[in-house]
N, C-alpha and C. Protein backbone atom coordinates (compact mmCIF):
# COMPACT_ATOMS: atom_id res chain seq x y z
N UNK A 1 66.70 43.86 -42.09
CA UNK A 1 65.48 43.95 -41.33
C UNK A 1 64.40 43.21 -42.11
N UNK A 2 63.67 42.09 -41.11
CA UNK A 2 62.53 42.05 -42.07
C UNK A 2 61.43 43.16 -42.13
N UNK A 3 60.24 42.01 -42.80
CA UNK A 3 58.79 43.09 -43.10
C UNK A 3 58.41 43.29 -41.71
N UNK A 4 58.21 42.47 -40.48
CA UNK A 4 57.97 42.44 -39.54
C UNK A 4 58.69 43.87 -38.62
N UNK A 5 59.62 43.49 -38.66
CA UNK A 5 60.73 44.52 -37.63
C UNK A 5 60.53 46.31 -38.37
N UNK A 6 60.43 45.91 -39.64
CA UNK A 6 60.16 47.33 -40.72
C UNK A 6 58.70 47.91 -40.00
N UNK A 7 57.52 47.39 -40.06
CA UNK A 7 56.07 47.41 -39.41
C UNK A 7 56.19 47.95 -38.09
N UNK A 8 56.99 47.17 -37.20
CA UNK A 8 57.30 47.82 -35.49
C UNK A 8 57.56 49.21 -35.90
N UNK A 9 58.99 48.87 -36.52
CA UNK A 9 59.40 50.54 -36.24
C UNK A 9 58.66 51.49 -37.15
N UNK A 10 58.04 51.22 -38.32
CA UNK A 10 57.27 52.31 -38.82
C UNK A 10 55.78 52.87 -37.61
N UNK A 11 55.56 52.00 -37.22
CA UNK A 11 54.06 51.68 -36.17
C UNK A 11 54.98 52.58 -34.67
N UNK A 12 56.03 52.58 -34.71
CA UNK A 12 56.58 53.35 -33.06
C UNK A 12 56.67 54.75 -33.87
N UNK A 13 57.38 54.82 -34.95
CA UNK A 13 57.12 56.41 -35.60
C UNK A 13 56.12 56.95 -35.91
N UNK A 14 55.05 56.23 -36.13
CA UNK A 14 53.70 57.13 -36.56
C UNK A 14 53.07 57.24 -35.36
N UNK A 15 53.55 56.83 -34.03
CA UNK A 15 52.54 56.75 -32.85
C UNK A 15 53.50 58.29 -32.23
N UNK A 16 54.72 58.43 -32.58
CA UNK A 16 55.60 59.85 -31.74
C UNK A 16 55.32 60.69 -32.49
N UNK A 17 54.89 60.32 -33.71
CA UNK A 17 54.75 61.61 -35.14
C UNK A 17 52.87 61.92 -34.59
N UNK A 18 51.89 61.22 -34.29
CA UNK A 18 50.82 61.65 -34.29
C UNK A 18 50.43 60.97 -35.23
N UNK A 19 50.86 59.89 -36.24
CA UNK A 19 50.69 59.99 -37.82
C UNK A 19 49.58 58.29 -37.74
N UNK A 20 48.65 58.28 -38.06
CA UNK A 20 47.80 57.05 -38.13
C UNK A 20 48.49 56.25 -39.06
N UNK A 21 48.88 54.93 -38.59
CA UNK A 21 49.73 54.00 -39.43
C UNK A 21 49.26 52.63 -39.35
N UNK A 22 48.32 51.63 -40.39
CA UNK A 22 48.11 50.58 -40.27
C UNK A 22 48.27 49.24 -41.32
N UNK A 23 48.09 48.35 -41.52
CA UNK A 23 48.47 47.49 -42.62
C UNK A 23 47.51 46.78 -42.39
N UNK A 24 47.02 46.54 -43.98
CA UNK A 24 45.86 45.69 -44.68
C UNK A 24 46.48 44.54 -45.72
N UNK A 25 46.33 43.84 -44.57
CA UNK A 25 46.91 42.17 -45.18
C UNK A 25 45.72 42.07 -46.58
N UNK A 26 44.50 42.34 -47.24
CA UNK A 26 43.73 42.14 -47.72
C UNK A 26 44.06 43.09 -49.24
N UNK A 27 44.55 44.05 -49.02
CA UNK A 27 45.01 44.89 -50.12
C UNK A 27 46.34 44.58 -50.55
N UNK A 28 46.09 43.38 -50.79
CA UNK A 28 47.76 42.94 -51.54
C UNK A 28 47.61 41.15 -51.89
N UNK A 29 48.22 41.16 -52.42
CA UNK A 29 48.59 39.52 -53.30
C UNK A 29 49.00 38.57 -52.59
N UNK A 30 48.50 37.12 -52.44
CA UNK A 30 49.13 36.35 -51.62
C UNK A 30 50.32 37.00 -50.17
N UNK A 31 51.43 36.82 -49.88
CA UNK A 31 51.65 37.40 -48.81
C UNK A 31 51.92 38.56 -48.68
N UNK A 32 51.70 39.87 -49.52
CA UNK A 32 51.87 41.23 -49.62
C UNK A 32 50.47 41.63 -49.03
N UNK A 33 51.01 42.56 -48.62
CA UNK A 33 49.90 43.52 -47.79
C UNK A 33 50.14 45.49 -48.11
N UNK A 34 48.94 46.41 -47.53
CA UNK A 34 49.32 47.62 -48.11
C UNK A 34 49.44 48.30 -46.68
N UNK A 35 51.02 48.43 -46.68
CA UNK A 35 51.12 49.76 -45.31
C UNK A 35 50.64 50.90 -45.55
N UNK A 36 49.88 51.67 -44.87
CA UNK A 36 49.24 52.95 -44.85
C UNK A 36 49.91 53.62 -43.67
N UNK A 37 50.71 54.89 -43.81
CA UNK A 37 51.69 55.91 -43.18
C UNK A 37 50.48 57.32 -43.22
N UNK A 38 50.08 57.25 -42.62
CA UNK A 38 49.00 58.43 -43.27
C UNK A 38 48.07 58.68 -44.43
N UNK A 39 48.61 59.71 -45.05
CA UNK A 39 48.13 59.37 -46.57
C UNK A 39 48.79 59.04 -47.46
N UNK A 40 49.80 58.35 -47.20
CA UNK A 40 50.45 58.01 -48.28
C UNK A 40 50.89 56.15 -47.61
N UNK A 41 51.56 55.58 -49.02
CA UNK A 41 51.23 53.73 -48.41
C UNK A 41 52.43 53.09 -49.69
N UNK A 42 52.71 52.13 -49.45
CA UNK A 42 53.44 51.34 -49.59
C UNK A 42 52.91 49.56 -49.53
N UNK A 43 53.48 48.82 -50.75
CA UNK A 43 53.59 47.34 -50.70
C UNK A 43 54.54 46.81 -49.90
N UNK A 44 54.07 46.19 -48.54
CA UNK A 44 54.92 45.33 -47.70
C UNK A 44 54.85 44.07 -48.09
N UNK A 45 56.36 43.09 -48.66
CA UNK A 45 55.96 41.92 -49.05
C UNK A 45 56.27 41.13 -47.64
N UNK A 46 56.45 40.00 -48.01
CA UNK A 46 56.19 39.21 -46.43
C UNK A 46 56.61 39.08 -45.62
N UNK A 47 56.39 39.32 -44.74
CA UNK A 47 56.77 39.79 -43.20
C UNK A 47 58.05 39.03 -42.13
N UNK A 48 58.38 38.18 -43.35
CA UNK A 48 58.86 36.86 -42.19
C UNK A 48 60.27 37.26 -43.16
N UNK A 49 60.11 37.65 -44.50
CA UNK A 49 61.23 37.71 -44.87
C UNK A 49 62.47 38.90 -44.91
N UNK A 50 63.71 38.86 -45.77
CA UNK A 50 64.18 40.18 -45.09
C UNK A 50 63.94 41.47 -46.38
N UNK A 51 64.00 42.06 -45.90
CA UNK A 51 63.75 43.44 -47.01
C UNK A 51 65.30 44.09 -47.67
N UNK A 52 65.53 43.49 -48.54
CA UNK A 52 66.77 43.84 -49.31
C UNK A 52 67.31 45.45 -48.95
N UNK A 53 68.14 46.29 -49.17
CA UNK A 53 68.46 47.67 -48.75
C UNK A 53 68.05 48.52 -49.86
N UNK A 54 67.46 48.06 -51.29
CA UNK A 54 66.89 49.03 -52.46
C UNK A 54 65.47 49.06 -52.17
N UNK A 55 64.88 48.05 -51.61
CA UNK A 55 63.75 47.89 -51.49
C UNK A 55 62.90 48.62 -50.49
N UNK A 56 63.97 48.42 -49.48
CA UNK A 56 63.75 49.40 -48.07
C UNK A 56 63.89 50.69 -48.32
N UNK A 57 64.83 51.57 -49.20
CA UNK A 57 64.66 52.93 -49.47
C UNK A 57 64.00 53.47 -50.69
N UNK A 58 63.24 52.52 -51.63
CA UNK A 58 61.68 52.81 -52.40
C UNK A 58 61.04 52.40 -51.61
N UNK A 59 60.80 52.07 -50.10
CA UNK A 59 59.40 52.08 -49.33
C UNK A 59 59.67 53.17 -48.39
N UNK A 60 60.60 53.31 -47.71
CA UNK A 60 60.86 54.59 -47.34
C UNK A 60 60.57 55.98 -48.16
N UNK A 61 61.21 55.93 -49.02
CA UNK A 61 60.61 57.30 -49.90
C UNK A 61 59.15 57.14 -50.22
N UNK A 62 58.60 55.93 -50.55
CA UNK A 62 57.18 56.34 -50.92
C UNK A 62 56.41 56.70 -49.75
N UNK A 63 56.75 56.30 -48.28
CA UNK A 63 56.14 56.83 -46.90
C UNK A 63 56.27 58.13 -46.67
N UNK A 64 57.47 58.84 -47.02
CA UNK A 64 58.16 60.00 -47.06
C UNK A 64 58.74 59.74 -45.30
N UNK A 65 59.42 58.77 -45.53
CA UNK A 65 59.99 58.74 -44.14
C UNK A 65 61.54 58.62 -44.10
N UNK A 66 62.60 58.98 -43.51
CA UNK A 66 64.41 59.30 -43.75
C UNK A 66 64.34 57.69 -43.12
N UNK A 67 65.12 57.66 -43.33
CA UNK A 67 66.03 56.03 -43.34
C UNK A 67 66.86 56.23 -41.81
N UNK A 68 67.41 57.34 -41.19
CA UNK A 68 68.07 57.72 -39.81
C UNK A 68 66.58 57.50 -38.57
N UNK A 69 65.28 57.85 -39.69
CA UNK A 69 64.33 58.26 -38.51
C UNK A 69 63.71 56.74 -37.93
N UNK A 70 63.70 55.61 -38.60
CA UNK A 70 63.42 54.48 -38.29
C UNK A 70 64.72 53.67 -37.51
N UNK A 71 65.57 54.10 -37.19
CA UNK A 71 66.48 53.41 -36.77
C UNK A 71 67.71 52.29 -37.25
C-alpha cells in the first residue's frame, strides 16, 4: 500500500470511528508530512511511494489502530 491508499483508509476509519483525522504536509521534511488520528499522530513519508510492512505496523501502533481494522 502506498502513503496515499494508507491516508484513504485511515481518513474512512476515523470518519466510522467519530475520530478527527487530518494530515499536515507542513509538519514534516521535504515529502513527509504529520498524520493526526486524534490525539495521537504519526510520520507519513511520501505518498506516491509504497510503505514497506515494518513501517506500516510502527505507524499503525503509534495511531493505536489493528492492522485487520484498515483493511
Amino acid at each position: 500500500m502506498n502513503g496515499d491508499e494508507f491516508l484513504r483508509k485511515v481518513s474512512k476509519l476515523g470518519n466510522a470511528r467519530g475520530i478527527a483525522v487530518r494530515f499536515d504536509k507542513r509538519q514534516g521534511k521535504g515529502s513527509h508530512g504529520t498524520l493526526y488520528f486524534g490525539d495521537r499522530k504519526t510520520t507519513l513519508k511520501d505518498r506516491r511511494k509504497e510503505i514497506g510492512p515494518g513501517l506500516l505496523a510502527a505507524m499503525l501502533d503509534q495511531l493505536g489502530i489493528d492492522k485487520g481494522d484498515i483493511g
